[in-house]
Protein backbone atom coordinates (compact mmCIF):
# COMPACT_ATOMS: atom_id res chain seq x y z
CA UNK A 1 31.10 -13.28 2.78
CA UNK A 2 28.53 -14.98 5.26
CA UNK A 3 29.71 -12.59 8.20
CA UNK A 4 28.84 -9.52 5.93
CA UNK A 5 25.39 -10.68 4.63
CA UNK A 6 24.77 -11.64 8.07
CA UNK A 7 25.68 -8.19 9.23
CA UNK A 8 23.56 -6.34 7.04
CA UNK A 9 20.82 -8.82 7.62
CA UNK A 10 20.52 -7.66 10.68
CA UNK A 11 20.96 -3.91 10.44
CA UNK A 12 18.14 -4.10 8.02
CA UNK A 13 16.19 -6.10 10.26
CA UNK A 14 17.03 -3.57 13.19
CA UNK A 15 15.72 -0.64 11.10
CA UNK A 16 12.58 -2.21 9.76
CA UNK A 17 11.78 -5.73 11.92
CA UNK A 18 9.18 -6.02 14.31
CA UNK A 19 11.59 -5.13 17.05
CA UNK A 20 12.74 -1.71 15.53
CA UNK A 21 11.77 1.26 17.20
CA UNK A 22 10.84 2.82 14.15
CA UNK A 23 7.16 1.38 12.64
CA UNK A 24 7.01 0.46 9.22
CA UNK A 25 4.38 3.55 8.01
CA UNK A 26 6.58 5.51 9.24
CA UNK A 27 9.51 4.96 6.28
CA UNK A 28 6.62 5.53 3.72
CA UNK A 29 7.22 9.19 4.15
CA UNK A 30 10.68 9.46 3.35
CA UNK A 31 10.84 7.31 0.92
CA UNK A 32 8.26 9.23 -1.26
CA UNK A 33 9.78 12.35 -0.60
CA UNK A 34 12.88 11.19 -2.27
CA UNK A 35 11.40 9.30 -5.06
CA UNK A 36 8.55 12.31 -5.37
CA UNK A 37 10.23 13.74 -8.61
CA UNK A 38 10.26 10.45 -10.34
CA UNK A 39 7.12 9.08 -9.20
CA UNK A 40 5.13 12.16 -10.51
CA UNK A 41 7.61 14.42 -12.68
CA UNK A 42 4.68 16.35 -14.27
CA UNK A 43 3.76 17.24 -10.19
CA UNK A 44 7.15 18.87 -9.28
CA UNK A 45 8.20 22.19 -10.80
CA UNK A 46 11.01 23.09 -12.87
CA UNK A 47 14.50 23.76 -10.96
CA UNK A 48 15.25 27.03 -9.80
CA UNK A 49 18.64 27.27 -12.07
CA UNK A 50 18.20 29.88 -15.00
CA UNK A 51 14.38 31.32 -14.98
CA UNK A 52 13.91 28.41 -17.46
CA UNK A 53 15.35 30.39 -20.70
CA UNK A 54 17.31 28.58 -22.79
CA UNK A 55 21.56 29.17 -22.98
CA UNK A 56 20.92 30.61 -26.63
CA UNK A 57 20.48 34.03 -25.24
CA UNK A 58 23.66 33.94 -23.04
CA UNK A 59 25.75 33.21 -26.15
CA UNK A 60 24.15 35.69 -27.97
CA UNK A 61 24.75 38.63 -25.31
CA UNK A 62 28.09 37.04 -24.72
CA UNK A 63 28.96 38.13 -28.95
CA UNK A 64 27.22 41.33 -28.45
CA UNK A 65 29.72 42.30 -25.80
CA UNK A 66 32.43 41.59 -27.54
CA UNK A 67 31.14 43.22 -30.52
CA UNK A 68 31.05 46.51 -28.81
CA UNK A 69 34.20 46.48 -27.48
């Protein structure tokens, strides 16, 4: 258990220690981007999945085919 903590210890320590090659502002960016929807959902727009209609009018056109059949 000792050898693992010490491994990722220093991985950690590799990516953000003083002797990374990465600098610390520089993981700022990254990390907001992924965190941007649920650091400021208002911010972010809706998902490109449906046009934002509801499923209520799929169902509907779904019985009107079958009606006409």
């Amino acid at each position: 258990m000792d050898s693992a903590l010490d491994v990722g210890y220093r991985v950690v320590e590799n990516f953000f220690g003083p002797g990374s090659g990465i600098p610390w502002w520089a993981w700022v960016a990254p990390i907001v981007l992924i965190f941007w929807k649920m650091l400021m959902p208002m911010v972010v727009p809706e998902g490109a999945g449906g046009g934002g209609s509801s499923g209520k009018k799929d169902k509907k056109s779904k019985k009107d085919k079958k009606s006409k059949k």
